[in-house]
Protein backbone atom coordinates (compact mmCIF):
# COMPACT_ATOMS: atom_id res chain seq x y z
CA UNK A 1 -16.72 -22.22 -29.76
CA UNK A 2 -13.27 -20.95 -28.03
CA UNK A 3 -12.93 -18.38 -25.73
CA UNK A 4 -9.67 -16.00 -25.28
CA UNK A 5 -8.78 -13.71 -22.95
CA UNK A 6 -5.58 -11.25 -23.56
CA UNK A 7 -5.31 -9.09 -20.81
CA UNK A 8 -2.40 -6.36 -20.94
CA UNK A 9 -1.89 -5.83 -17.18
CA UNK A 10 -1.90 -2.13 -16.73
CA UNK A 11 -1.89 -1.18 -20.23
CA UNK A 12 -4.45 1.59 -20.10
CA UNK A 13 -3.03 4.70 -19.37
CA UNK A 14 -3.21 8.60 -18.61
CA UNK A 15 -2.53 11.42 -21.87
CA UNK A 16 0.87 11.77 -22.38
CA UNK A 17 2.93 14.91 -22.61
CA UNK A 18 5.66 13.19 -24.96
CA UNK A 19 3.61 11.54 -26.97
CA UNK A 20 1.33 14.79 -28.48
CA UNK A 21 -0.94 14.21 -24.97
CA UNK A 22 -2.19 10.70 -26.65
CA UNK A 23 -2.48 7.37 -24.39
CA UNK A 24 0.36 4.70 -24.83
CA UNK A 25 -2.74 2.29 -26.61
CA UNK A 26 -3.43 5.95 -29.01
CA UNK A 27 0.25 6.08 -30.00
CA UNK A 28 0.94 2.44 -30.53
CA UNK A 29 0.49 1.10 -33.92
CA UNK A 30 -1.62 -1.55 -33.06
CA UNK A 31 -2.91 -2.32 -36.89
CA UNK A 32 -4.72 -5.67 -35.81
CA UNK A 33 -6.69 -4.41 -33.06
CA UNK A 34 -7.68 -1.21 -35.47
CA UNK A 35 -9.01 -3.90 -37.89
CA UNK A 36 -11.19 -5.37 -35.03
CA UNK A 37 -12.66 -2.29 -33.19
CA UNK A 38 -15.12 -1.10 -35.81
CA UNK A 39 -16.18 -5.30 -35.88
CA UNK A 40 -16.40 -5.39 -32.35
CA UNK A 41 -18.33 -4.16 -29.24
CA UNK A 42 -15.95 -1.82 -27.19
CA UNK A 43 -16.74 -0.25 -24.04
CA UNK A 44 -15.27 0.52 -20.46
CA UNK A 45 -15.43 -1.80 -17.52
CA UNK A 46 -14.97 -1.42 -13.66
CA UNK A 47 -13.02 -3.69 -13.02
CA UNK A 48 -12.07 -2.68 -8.90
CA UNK A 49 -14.88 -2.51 -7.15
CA UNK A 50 -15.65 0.39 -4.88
CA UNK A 51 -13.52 0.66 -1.44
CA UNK A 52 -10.62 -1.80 -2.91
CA UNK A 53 -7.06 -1.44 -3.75
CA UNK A 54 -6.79 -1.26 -7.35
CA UNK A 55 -4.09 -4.27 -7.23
CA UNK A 56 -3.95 -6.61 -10.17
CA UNK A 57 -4.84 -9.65 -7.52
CA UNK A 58 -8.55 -7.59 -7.14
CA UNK A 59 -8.67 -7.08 -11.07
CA UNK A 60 -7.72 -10.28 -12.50
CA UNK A 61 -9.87 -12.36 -9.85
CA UNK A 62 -12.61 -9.71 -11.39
CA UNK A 63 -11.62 -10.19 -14.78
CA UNK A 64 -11.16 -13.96 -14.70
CA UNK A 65 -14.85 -13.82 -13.33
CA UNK A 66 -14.67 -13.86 -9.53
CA UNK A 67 -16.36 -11.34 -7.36
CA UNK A 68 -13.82 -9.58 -5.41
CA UNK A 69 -16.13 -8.28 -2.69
CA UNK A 70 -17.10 -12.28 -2.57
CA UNK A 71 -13.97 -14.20 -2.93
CA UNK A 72 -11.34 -11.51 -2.27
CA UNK A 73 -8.28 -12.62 0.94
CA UNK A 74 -5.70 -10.54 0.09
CA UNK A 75 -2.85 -10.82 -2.58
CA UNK A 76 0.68 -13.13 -0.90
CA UNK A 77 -1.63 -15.64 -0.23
CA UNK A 78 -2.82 -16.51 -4.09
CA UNK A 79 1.09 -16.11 -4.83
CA UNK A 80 2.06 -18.42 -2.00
CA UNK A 81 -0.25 -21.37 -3.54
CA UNK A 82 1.09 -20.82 -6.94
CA UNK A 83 4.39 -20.92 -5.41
CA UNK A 84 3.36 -24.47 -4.06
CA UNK A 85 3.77 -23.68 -0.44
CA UNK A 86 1.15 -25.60 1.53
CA UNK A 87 -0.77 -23.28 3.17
CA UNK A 88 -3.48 -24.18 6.86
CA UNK A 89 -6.47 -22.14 7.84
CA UNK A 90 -4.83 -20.00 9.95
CA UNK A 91 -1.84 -18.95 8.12
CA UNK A 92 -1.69 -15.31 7.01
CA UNK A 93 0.56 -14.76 4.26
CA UNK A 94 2.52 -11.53 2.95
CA UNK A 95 3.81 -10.62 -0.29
CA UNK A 96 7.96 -10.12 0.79
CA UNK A 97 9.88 -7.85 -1.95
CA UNK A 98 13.44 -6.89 -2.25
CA UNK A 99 13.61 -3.36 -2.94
CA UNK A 100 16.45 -0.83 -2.69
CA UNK A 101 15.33 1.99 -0.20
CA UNK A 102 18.16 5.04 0.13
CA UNK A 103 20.98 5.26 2.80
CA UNK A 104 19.34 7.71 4.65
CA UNK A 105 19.11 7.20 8.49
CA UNK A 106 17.76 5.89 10.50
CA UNK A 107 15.68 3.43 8.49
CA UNK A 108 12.50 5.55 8.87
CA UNK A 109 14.05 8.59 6.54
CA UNK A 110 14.33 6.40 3.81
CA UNK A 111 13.37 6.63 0.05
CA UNK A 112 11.73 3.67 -1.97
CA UNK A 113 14.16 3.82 -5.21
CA UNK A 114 13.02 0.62 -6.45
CA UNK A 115 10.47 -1.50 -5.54
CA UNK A 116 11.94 -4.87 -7.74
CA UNK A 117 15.54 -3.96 -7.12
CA UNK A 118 16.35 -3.55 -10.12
CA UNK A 119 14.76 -6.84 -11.30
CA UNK A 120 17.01 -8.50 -9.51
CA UNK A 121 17.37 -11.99 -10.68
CA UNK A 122 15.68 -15.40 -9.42
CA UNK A 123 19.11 -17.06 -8.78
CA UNK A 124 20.49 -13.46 -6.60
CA UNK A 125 17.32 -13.11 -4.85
CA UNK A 126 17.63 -17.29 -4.13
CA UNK A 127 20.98 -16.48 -1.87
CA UNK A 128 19.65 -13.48 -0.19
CA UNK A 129 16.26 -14.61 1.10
CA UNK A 130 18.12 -18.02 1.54
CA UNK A 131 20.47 -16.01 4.19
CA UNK A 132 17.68 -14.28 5.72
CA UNK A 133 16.23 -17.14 6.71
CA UNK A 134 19.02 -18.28 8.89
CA UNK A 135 18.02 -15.30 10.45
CA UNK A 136 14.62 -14.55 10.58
CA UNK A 137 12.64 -18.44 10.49
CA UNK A 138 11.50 -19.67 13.36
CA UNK A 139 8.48 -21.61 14.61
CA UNK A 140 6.06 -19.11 13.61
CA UNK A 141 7.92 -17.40 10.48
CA UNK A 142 8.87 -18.70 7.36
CA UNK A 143 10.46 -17.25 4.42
CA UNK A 144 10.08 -18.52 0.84
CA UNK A 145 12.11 -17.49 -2.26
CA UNK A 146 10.15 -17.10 -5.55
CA UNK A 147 10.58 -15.36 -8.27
CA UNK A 148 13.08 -12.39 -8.86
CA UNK A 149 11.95 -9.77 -6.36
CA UNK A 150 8.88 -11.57 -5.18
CA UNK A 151 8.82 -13.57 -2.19
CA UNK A 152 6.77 -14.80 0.96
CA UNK A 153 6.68 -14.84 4.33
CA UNK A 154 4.30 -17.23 6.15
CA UNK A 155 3.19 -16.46 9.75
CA UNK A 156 1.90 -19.52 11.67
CA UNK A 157 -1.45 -19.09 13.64
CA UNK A 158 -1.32 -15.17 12.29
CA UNK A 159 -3.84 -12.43 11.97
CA UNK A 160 -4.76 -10.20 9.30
CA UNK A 161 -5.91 -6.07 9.68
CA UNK A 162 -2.63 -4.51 9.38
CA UNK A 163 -2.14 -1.47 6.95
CA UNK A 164 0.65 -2.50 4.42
CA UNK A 165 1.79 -0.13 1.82
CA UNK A 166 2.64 -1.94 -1.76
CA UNK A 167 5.79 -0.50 -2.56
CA UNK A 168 4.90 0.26 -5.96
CA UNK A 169 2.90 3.42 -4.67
CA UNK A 170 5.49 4.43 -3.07
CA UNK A 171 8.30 4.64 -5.93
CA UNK A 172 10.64 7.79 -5.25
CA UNK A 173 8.77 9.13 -1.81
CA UNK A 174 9.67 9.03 1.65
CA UNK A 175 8.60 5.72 3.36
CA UNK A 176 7.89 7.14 6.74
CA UNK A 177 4.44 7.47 6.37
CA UNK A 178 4.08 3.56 4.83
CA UNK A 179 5.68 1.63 7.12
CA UNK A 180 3.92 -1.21 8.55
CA UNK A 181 0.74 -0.48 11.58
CA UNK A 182 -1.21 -2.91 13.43
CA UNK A 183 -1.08 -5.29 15.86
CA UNK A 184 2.29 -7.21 14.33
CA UNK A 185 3.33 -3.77 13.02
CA UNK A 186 6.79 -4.06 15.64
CA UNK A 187 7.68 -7.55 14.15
CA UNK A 188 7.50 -7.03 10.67
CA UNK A 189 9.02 -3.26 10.95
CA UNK A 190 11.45 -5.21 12.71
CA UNK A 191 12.15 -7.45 10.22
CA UNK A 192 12.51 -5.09 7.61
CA UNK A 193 14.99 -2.92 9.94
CA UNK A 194 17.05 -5.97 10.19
CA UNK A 195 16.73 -6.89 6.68
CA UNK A 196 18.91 -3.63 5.75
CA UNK A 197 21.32 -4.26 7.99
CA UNK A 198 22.01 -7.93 6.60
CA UNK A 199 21.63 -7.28 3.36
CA UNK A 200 23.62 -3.83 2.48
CA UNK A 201 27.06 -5.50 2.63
CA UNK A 202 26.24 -8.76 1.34
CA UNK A 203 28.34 -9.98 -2.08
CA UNK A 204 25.47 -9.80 -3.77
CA UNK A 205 25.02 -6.66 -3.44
CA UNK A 206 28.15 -5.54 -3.49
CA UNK A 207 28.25 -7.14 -6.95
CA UNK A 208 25.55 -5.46 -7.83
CA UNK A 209 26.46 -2.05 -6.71
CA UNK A 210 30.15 -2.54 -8.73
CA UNK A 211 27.90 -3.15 -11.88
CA UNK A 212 26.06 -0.34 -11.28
CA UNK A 213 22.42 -2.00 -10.92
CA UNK A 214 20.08 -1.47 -8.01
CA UNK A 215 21.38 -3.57 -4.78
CA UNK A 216 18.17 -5.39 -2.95
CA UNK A 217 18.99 -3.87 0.78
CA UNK A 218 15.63 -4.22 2.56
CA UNK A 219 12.85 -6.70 2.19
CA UNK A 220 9.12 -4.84 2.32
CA UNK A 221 6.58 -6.63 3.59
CA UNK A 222 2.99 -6.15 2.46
CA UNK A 223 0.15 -7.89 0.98
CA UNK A 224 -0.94 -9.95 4.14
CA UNK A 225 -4.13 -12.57 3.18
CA UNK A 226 -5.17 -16.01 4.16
CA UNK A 227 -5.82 -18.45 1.58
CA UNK A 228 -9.11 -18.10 -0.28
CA UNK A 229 -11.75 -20.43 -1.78
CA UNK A 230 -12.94 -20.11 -5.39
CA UNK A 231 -15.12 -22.34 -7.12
CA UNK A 232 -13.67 -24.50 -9.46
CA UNK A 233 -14.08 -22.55 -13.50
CA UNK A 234 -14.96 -25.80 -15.26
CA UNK A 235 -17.74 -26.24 -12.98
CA UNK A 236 -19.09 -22.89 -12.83
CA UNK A 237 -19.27 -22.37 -16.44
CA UNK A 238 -18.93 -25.58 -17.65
CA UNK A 239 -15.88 -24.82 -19.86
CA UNK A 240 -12.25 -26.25 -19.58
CA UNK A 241 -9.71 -24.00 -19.26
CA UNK A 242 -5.78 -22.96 -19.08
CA UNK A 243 -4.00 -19.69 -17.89
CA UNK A 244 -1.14 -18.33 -18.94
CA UNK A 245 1.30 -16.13 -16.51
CA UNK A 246 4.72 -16.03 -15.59
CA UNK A 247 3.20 -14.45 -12.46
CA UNK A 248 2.63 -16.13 -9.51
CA UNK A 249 -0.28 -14.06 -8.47
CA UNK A 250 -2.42 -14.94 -11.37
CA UNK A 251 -1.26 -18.54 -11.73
CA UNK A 252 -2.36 -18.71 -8.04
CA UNK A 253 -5.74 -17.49 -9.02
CA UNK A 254 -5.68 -20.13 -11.66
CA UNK A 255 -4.57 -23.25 -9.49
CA UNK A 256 -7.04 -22.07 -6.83
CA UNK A 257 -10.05 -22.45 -8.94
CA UNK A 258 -8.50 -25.47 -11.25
CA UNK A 259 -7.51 -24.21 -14.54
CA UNK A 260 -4.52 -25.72 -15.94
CA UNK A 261 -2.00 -23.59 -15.72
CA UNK A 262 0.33 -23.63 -19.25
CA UNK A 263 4.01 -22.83 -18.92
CA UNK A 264 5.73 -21.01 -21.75
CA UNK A 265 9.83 -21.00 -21.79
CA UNK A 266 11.06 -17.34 -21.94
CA UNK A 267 8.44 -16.13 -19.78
CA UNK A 268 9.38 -13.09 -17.74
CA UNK A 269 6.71 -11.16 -16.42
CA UNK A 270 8.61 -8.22 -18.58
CA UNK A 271 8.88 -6.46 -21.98
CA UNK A 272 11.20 -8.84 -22.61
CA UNK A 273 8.87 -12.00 -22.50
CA UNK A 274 8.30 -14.63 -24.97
CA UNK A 275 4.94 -12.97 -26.37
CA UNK A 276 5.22 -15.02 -29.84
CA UNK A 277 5.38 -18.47 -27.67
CA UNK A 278 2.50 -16.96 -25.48
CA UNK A 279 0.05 -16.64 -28.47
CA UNK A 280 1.52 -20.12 -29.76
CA UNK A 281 0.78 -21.73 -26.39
CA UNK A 282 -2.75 -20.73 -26.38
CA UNK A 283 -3.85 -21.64 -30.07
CA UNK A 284 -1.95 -25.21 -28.78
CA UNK A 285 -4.16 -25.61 -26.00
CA UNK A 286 -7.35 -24.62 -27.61
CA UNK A 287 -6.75 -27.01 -30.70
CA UNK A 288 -5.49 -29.63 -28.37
CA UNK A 289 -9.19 -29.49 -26.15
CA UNK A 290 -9.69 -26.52 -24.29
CA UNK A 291 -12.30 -24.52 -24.53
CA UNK A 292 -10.95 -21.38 -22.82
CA UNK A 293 -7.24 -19.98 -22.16
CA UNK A 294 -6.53 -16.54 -20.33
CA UNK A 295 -3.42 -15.21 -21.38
CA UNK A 296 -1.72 -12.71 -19.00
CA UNK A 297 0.81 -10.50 -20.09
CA UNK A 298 2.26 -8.68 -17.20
CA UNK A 299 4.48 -6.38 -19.37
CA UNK A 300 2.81 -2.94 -19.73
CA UNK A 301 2.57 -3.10 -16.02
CA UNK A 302 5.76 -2.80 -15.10
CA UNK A 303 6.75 -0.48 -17.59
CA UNK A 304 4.10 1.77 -15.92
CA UNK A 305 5.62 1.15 -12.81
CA UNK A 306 8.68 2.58 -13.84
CA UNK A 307 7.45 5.54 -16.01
CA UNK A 308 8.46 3.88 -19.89
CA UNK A 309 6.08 4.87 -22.01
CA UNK A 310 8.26 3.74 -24.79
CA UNK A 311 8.78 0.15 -23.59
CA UNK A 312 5.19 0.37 -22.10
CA UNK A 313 4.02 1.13 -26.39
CA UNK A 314 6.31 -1.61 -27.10
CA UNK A 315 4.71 -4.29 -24.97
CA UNK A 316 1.37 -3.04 -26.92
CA UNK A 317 2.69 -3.86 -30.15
CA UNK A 318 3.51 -6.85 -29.05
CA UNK A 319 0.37 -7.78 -27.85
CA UNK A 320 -1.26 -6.52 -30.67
CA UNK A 321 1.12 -9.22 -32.70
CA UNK A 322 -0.15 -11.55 -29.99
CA UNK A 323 -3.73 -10.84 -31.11
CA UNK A 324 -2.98 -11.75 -34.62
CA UNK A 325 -1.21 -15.14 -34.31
CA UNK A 326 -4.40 -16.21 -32.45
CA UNK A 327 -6.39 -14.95 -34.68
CA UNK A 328 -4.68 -16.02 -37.62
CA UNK A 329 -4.15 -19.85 -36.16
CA UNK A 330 -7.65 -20.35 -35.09
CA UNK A 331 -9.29 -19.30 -38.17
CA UNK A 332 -6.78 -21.74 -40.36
CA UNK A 333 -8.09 -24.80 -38.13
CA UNK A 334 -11.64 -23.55 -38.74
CA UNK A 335 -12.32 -22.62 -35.23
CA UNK A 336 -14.89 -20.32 -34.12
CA UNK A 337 -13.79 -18.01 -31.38
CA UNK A 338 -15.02 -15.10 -28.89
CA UNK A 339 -11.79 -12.52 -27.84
CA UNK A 340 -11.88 -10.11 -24.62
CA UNK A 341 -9.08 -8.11 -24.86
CA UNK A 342 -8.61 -5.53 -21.77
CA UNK A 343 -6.55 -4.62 -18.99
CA UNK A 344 -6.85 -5.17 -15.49
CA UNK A 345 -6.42 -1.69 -14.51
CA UNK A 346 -4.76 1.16 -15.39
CA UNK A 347 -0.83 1.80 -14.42
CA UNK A 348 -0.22 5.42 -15.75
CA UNK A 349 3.09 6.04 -16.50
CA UNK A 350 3.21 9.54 -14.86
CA UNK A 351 1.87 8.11 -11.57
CA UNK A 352 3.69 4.92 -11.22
CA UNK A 353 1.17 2.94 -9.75
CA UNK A 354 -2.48 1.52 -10.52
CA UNK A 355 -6.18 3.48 -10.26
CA UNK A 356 -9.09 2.16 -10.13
CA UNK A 357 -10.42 3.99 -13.37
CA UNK A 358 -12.99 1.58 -15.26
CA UNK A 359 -10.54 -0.17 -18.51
CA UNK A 360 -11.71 0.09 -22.01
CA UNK A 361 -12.24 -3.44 -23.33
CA UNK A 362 -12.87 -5.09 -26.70
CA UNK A 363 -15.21 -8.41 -27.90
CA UNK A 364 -14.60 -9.74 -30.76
CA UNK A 365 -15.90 -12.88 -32.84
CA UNK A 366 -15.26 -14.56 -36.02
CA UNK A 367 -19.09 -15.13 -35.88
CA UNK A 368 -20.80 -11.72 -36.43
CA UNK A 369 -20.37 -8.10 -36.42
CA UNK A 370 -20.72 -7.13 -33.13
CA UNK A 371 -19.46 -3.61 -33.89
CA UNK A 372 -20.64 -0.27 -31.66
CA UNK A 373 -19.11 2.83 -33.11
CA UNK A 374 -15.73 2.30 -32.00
CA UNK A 375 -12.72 3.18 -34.84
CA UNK A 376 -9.94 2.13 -32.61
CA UNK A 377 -9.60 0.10 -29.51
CA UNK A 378 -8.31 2.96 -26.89
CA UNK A 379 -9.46 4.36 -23.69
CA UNK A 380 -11.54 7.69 -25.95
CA UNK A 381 -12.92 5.51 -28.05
CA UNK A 382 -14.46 2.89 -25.50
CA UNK A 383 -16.09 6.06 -23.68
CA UNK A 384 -17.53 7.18 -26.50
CA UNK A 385 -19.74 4.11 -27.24
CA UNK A 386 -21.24 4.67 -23.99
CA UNK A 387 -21.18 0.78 -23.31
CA UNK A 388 -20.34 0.34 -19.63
CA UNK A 389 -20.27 -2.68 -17.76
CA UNK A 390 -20.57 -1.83 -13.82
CA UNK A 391 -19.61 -5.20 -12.02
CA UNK A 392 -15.82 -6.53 -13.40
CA UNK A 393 -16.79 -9.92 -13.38
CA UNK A 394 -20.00 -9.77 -15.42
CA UNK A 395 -17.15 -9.19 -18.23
CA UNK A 396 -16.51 -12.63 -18.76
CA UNK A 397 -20.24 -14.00 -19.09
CA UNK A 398 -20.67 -10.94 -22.05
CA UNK A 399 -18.03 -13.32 -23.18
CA UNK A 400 -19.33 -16.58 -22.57
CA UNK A 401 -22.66 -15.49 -23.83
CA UNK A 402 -21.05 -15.05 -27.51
CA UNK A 403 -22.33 -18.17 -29.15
């Protein structure tokens, strides 16, 4: 038997004024998953447990099978291992964006206008965290470039219980009341003070600002987390598995707790991602000896993030398409299979950030009718059936237990 997990990061949503009051998963035309639903057992899941952030570091560890509450350190630091930076004891990561904040003054008056900078690209954000760390490493800090807006700064012998704000929350509003407190609240407010100054001039930016995209003119540092210790996957439930991400954050989760982590070229962490190659990847992996492959798709996520609903619908589709290529490939080399599809959490568009509502989910096999009631998979539907599952990572054993 193979397992599959396609998780839409973010992908359930809030009614929709534009779209007739209906959920982005309602509107889609998502023919494949329609086919499943009435086949499958649908229900809603809590993924976040009580008195946690709803961020998708909490909510894939939960989905992927890890109890938060148990295994949880905070977020930079699963990013930092994926990002291959060697990380001791008493480290404390934090998650380092480039965002664009207003040019009101002082820095404390500002606006959050974008929290990826306009998705600035790997290769600009390379030079400008490159520059700002002739400025800002030293024996205790480091700074290390990753992935288009998405970066990390290590603190030597540092300590954790500061209250961060994930810029994300924070798109369009005042960042007065979000700006780092704690103990190392003066250093890292510091930093990010600084940051502005060095970065609003720079040719990047300037570049940037010509071709009218978003210049990245503060860093925002949040996220903070020493590095965790999950049990290995293969070990606790005696299957071998891959993950698929172009997201640090979940291949860190991955790496930590020794899946093999399964590159795909064209892999953005957007709408614009290679979904096709993602779906192709997976049926590779799982014909070529794996028993298990989580595919992450990061895309609905960010389109919540930035209010599109329409690209948000499109990323559906696409996963939907997704859905069907495994489907369709497994079933021609005469595999048996067992599908979760979900999301982590919800990122309504209108809000621009995640809650910690439960996520409607879907099982499916090729092996029996496992059908509840449900006619579609969306968020009504799965409350309707009444099936509930209270603990996240109980998910994956309904999973595992298919046979």
């Amino acid at each position: 038997m193979k397992y599959i997990v396609v998780l839409g990061d973010g992908m359930a949503d809030l009614n929709i004024a534009e779209l007739k009051d209906k959920t982005c998963l309602e509107f889609a035309k998502t023919p494949v998953l329609d086919e499943l639903a009435p086949l499958s057992e649908v229900g809603l899941c809590k993924t976040v447990p009580d008195g946690m952030k709803p961020g998708s570091d909490v909510a894939n560890m939960s989905v992927l099978g890890f109890a938060p509450n148990k295994f949880y350190t905070g977020r930079s630091p699963l990013e930092a291992v994926s990002m291959g930076i060697d990380l001791k004891p008493t480290d404390v990561t934090l998650r380092c964006n480039l965002v664009t904040l207003s040019d009101d003054e002082p820095y404390e008056n500002k606006t959050m206008l974008d929290y990826s900078a306009g998705e600035i690209t790997t290769a600009e954000a390379a030079e400008l965290i490159d520059y700002l760390k002739k400025e800002f490493d030293d024996e205790r800090l480091t700074l290390h470039a990753g992935i288009s807006y998405r970066h990390c700064l290590v603190v030597k012998d540092g300590i954790t219980g500061h209250n961060l704000t994930p810029p994300h929350d924070i798109s369009d509003k005042k960042i007065t009341e979000h700006l780092p407190k704690g103990e190392n609240a003066e250093i890292y407010l510091g930093m990010m003070k600084k940051s502005y100054e060095l970065l609003k001039n720079h040719p990047v930016n300037l570049k940037r600002t010509a071709e009218c995209k978003n210049p990245a003119n503060s860093v925002w540092l949040w996220g903070e987390g020493t590095k965790p210790a999950l049990e290995s996957f293969e070990k606790a439930h005696n299957l071998k598995g891959g993950i698929i991400s172009a997201v640090d954050l979940v291949k860190g989760i991955g790496m930590l707790s020794s899946l093999k982590i399964i590159d795909v070229e064209g892999s953005t962490g957007n709408y614009d991602t290679n979904f096709q190659g993602k779906a192709e990847a997976a049926v590779e992996a799982l014909t070529d000896g794996l028993d298990f492959v989580y595919i992450h798709m990061e895309a609905p996520d960010e389109c919540g993030h930035h209010g599109d609903f329409r690209h948000k619908i499109y990323s559906i589709e696409k996963i939907d398409g997704v859905v069907k290529t495994i489907i369709t490939k497994l079933k021609a080399a005469g595999e048996d299979f067992a599908m979760l599809v979900c999301p982590d959490h919800p990122t309504p568009c209108a809000l621009k950030t995640h809650t910690s509502d439960p996520v409607p989910y879907l099982l499916y096999t090729n092996k029996k009718n496992l059908g509840n009631g449900a006619i579609r998979y969306t968020e009504d539907e799965a409350a309707k059936t009444g099936y509930y599952t209270e603990e996240g990572h109980l998910l994956i054993k309904k999973l595992f237990d298919i046979k």
